[in-house]
Protein backbone atom coordinates (compact mmCIF):
# COMPACT_ATOMS: atom_id res chain seq x y z
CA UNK A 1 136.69 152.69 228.41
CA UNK A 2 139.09 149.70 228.53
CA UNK A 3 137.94 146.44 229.78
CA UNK A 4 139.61 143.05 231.00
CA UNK A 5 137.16 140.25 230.67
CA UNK A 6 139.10 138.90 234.07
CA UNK A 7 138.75 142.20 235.83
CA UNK A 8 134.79 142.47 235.95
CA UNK A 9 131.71 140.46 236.74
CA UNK A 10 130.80 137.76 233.79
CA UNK A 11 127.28 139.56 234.10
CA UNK A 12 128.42 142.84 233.30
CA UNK A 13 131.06 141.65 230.41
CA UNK A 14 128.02 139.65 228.76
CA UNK A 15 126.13 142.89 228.41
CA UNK A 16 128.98 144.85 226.77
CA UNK A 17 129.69 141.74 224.49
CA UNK A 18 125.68 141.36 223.79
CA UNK A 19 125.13 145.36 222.90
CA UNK A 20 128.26 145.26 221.01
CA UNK A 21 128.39 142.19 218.80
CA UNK A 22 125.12 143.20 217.07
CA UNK A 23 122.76 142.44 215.81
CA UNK A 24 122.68 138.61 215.34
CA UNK A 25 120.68 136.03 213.82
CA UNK A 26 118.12 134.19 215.54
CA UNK A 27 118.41 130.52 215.48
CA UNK A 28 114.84 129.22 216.79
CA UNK A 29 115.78 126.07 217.53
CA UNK A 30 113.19 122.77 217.90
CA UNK A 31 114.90 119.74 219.34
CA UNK A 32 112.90 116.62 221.40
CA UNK A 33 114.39 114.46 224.06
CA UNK A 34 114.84 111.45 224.76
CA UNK A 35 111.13 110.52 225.90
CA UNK A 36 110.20 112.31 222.61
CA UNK A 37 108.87 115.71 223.97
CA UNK A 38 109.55 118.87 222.19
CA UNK A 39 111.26 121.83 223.08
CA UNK A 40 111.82 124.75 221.39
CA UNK A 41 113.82 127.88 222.10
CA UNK A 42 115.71 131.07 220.53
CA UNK A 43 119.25 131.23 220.59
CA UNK A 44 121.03 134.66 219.19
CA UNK A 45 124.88 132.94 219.37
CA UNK A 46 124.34 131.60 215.58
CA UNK A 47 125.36 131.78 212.21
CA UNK A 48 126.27 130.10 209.18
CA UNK A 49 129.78 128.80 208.68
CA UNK A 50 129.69 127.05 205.39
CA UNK A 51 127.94 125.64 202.50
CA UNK A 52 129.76 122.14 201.13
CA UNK A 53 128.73 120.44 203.75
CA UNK A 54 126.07 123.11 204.57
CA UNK A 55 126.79 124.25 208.46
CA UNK A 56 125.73 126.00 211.40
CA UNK A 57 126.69 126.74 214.41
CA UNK A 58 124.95 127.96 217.45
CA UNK A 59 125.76 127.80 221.41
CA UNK A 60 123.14 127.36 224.04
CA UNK A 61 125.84 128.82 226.93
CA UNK A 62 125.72 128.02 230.36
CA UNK A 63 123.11 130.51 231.95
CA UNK A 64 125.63 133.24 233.56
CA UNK A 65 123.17 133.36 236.43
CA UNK A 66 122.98 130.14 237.83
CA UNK A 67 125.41 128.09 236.01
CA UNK A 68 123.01 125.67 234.33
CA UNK A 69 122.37 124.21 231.20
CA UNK A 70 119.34 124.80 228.68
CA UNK A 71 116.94 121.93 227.71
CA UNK A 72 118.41 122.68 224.22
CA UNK A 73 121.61 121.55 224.37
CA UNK A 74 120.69 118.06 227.00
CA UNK A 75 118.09 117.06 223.69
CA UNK A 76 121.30 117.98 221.41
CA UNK A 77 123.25 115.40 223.05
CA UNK A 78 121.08 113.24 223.67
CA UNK A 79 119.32 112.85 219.91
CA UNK A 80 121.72 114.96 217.71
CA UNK A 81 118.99 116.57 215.93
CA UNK A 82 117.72 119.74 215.59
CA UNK A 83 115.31 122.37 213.01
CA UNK A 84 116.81 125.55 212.85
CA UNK A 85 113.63 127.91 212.14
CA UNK A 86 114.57 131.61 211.14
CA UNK A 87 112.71 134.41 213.00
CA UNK A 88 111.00 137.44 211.21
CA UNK A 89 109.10 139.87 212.55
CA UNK A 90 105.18 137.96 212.33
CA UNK A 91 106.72 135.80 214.96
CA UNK A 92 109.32 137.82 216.77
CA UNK A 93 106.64 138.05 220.16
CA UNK A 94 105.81 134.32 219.88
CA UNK A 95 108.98 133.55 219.91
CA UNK A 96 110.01 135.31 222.62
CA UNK A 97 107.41 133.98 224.65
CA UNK A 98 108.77 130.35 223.81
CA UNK A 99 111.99 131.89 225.40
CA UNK A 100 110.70 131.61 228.69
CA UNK A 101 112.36 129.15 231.30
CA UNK A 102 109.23 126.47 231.73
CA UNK A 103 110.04 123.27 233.53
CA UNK A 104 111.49 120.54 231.13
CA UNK A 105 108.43 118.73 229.45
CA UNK A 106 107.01 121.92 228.71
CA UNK A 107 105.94 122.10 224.61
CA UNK A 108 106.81 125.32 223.73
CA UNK A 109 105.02 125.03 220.59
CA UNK A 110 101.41 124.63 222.41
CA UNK A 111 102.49 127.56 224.96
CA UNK A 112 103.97 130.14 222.57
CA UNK A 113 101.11 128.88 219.63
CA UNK A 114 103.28 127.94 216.62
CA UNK A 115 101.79 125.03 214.43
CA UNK A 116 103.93 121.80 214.39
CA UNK A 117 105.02 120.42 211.04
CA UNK A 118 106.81 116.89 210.41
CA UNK A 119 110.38 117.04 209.28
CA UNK A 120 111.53 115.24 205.95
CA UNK A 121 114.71 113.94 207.27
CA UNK A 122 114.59 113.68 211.45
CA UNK A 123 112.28 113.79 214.47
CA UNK A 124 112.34 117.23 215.83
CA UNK A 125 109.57 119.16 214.55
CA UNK A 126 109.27 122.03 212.11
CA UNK A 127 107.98 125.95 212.91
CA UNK A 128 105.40 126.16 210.21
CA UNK A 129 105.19 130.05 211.01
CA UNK A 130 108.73 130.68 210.23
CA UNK A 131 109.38 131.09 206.67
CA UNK A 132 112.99 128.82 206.56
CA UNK A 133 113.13 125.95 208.44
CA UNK A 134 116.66 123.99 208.56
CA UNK A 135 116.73 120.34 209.24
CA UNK A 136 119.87 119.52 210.85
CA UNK A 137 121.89 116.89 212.46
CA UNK A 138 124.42 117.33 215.30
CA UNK A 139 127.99 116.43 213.74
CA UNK A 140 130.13 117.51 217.06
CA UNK A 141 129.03 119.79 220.78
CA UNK A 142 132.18 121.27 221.73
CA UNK A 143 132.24 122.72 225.57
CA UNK A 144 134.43 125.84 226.02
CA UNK A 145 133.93 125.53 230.09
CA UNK A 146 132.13 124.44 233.01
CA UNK A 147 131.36 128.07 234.39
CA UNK A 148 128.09 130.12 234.33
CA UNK A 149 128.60 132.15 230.64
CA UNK A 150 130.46 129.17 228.88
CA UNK A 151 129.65 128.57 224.95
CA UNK A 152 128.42 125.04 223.94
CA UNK A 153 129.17 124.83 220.12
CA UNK A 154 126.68 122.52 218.66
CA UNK A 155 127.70 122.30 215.04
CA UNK A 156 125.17 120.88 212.84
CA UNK A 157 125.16 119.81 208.90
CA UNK A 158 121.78 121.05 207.18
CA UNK A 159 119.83 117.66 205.88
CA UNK A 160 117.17 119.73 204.66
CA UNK A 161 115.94 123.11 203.75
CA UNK A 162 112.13 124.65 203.47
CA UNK A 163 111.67 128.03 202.03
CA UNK A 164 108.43 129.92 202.04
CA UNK A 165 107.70 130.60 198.48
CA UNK A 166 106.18 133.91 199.60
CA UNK A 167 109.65 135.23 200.84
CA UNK A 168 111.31 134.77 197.14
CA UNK A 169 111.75 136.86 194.01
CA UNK A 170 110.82 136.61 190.40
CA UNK A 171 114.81 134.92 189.88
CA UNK A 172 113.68 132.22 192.95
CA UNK A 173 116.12 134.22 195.46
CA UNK A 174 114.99 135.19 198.86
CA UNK A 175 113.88 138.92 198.98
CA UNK A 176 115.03 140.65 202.26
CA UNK A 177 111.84 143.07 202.47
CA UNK A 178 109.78 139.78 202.05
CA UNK A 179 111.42 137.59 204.53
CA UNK A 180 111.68 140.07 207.03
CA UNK A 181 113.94 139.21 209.40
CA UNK A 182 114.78 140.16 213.17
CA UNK A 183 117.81 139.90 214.88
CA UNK A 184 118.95 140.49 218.58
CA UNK A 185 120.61 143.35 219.87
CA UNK A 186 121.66 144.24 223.60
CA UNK A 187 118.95 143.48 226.53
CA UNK A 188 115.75 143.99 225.49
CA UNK A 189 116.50 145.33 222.17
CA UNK A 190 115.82 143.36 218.46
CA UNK A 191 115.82 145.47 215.31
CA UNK A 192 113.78 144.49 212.10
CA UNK A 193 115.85 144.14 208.39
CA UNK A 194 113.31 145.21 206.01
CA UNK A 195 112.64 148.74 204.73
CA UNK A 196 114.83 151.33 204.72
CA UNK A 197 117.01 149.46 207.49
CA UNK A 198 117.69 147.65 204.19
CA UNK A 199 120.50 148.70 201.50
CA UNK A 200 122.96 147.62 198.85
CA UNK A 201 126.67 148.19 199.01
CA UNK A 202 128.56 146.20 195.54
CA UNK A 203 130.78 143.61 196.37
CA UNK A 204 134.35 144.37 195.14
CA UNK A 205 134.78 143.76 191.65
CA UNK A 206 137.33 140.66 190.31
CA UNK A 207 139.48 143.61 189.14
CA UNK A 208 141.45 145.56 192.31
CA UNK A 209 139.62 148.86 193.44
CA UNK A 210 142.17 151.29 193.66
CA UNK A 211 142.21 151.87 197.17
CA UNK A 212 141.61 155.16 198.95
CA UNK A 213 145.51 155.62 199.30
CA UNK A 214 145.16 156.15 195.13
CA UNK A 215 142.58 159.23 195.30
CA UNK A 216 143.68 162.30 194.20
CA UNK A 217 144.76 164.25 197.17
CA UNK A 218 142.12 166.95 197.45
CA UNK A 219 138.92 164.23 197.48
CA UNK A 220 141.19 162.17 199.75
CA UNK A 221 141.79 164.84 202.53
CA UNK A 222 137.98 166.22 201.86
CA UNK A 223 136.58 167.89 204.74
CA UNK A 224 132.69 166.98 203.29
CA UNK A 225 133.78 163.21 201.79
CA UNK A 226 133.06 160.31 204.78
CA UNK A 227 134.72 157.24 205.09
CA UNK A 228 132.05 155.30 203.24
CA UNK A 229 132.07 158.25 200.67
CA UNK A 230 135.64 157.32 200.01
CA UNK A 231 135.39 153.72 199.95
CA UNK A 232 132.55 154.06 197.53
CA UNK A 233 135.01 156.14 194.89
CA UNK A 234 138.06 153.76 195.62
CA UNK A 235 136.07 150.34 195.06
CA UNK A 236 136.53 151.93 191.21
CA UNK A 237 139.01 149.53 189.29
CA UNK A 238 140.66 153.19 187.54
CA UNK A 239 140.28 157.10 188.23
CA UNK A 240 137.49 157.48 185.44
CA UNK A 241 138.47 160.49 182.67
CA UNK A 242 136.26 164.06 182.25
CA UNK A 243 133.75 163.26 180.38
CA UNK A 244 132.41 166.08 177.65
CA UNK A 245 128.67 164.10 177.66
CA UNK A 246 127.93 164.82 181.71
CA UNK A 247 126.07 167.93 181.35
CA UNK A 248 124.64 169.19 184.09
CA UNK A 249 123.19 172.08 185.34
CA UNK A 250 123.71 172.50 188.89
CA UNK A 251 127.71 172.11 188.00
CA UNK A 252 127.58 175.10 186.10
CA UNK A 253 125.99 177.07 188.19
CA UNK A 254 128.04 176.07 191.51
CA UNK A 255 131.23 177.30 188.70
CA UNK A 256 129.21 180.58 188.27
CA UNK A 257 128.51 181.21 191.90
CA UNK A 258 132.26 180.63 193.14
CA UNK A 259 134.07 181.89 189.95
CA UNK A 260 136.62 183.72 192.01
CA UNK A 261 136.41 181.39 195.47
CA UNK A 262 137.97 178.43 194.86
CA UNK A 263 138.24 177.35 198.24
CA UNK A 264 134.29 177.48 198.11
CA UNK A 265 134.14 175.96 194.77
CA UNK A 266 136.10 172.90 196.59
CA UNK A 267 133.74 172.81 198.98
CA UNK A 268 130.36 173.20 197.12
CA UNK A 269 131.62 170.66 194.61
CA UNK A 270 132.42 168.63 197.62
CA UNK A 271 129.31 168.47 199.14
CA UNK A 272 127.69 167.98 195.97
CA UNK A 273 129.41 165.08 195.22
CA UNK A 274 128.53 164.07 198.97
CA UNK A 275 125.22 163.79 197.77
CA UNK A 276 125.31 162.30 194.60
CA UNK A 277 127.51 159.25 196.45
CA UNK A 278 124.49 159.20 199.32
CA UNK A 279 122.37 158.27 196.53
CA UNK A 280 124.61 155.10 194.77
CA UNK A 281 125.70 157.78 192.02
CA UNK A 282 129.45 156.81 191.92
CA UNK A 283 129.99 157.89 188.25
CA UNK A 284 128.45 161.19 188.67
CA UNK A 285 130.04 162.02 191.16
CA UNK A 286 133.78 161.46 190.02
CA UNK A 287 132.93 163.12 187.06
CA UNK A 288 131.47 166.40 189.80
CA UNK A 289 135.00 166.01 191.84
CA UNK A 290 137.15 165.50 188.55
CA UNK A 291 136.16 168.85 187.61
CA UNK A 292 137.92 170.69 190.27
């Protein structure tokens, strides 16, 4: 499939970007207006863009439907405030709720049934149910265009930050399985990052990994090895040497069972290396493949 954003309905382009570009953070946001009511509503165009000064970005676009404008972004301009609340899963139906389009002086904190807590630094209120809560000011709004499905950019500098000291570790850092976050997908779809939707890949070292271009030909044209299998063996800063201390047992007996098959030696030593890189065991498995 090949699509031009001009050749097909903004509806039907919105879905294909929404089930694609996923999944995204929620930003819950909690604004007031100008008579002082509250508002609050989820927005899944958000992330962070930097850290000195501390920013985030998120875009209440222009309803694709009917062209208008959420209550969001008229309190934005109108105060240039706003508490970005994250969204885990103990809230993810409540919030959804507060997504809802209720007529403008409608507190979405009574309907939905969050708790209102006083900010430190500005008016809007705080989620107490949401385990960070970002107090923010509006530095700039920028309009990318006047028709139904246009972003609004408000760009906000973080005043103030409250962490649940539930959600953290024994080093004071924010455990993903205790946060528990939700993000959107496509339509109707969120998914939940805790558990085993959870896992670690290492940041590049300061030294170069040596690329997958620098793998010895037969793991580099493997038939078993995946992409990520590679890219976990060339994130090494050198090919590692045979070592004499990896003993192991299953090695020698894959060498006894294919002592005159080397094409299914390759391929048993292949696979067993597969398995030992599933499992975050880079070393042992260069030293399985180095023994070809």
């Amino acid at each position: 499939m090949i699509i031009f954003p001009s050749e097909i309905k903004t509806s039907q382009l919105h879905a294909y970007l929404l089930g694609s570009i996923a999944p995204r953070p929620i930003c819950f946001a909690s604004t007031i207006d100008k008579d002082g009511q509250s508002n609050l509503s989820p927005f899944s165009f958000f992330n962070v863009f930097g850290s000195k000064p501390p920013i985030l970005i998120f875009s209440p676009a222009r309803k694709v439907r009917d062209n208008t404008i959420k209550h969001t972004l008229e309190n934005a301009f109108e105060n240039g405030e706003v508490v970005i609340n994250v969204v885990n899963y103990n809230i993810v139906q409540q919030m959804s709720l507060a997504s809802c389009e209720y007529p403008k002086g409608t507190d979405e904190f009574v309907k939905a049934g969050f708790t209102k807590i006083a900010s430190e630094k500005i008016r809007p209120f705080r989620v107490k149910e949401s385990p960070v809560q970002l107090e923010c000011k509006v530095m700039q709004i920028i309009e990318t265009g006047k028709e139904g499905g246009a972003a609004n950019l408000v760009i906000c500098e973080v005043l103030c930050m409250h962490i649940n000291d539930e959600i953290l570790d024994a080093n004071g850092q924010i455990n993903p399985h205790k946060i528990d976050l939700v993000a959107r997908m496509g339509g109707d779809y969120y998914c939940r990052a805790s558990g085993d939707a959870i896992f670690e890949v290492a940041k590049p070292n300061t030294a170069l990994g040596i690329g997958v271009d620098n793998l010895p030909v037969n793991i580099r044209t493997s038939t078993v090895l995946t992409g990520n299998n590679l890219g976990m063996l060339a994130n090494c800063n050198t090919i590692p040497v045979v070592s004499s201390l990896f003993v192991d047992d299953r090695l020698r007996n894959i060498y006894r069972s294919f002592t005159h098959n080397e094409i299914g030696l390759k391929n048993e030593l292949h696979h067993y290396a597969k398995e030992l890189l599933d499992k975050g065991e880079v070393d042992s498995a260069w030293q399985v493949l180095l023994s070809c």
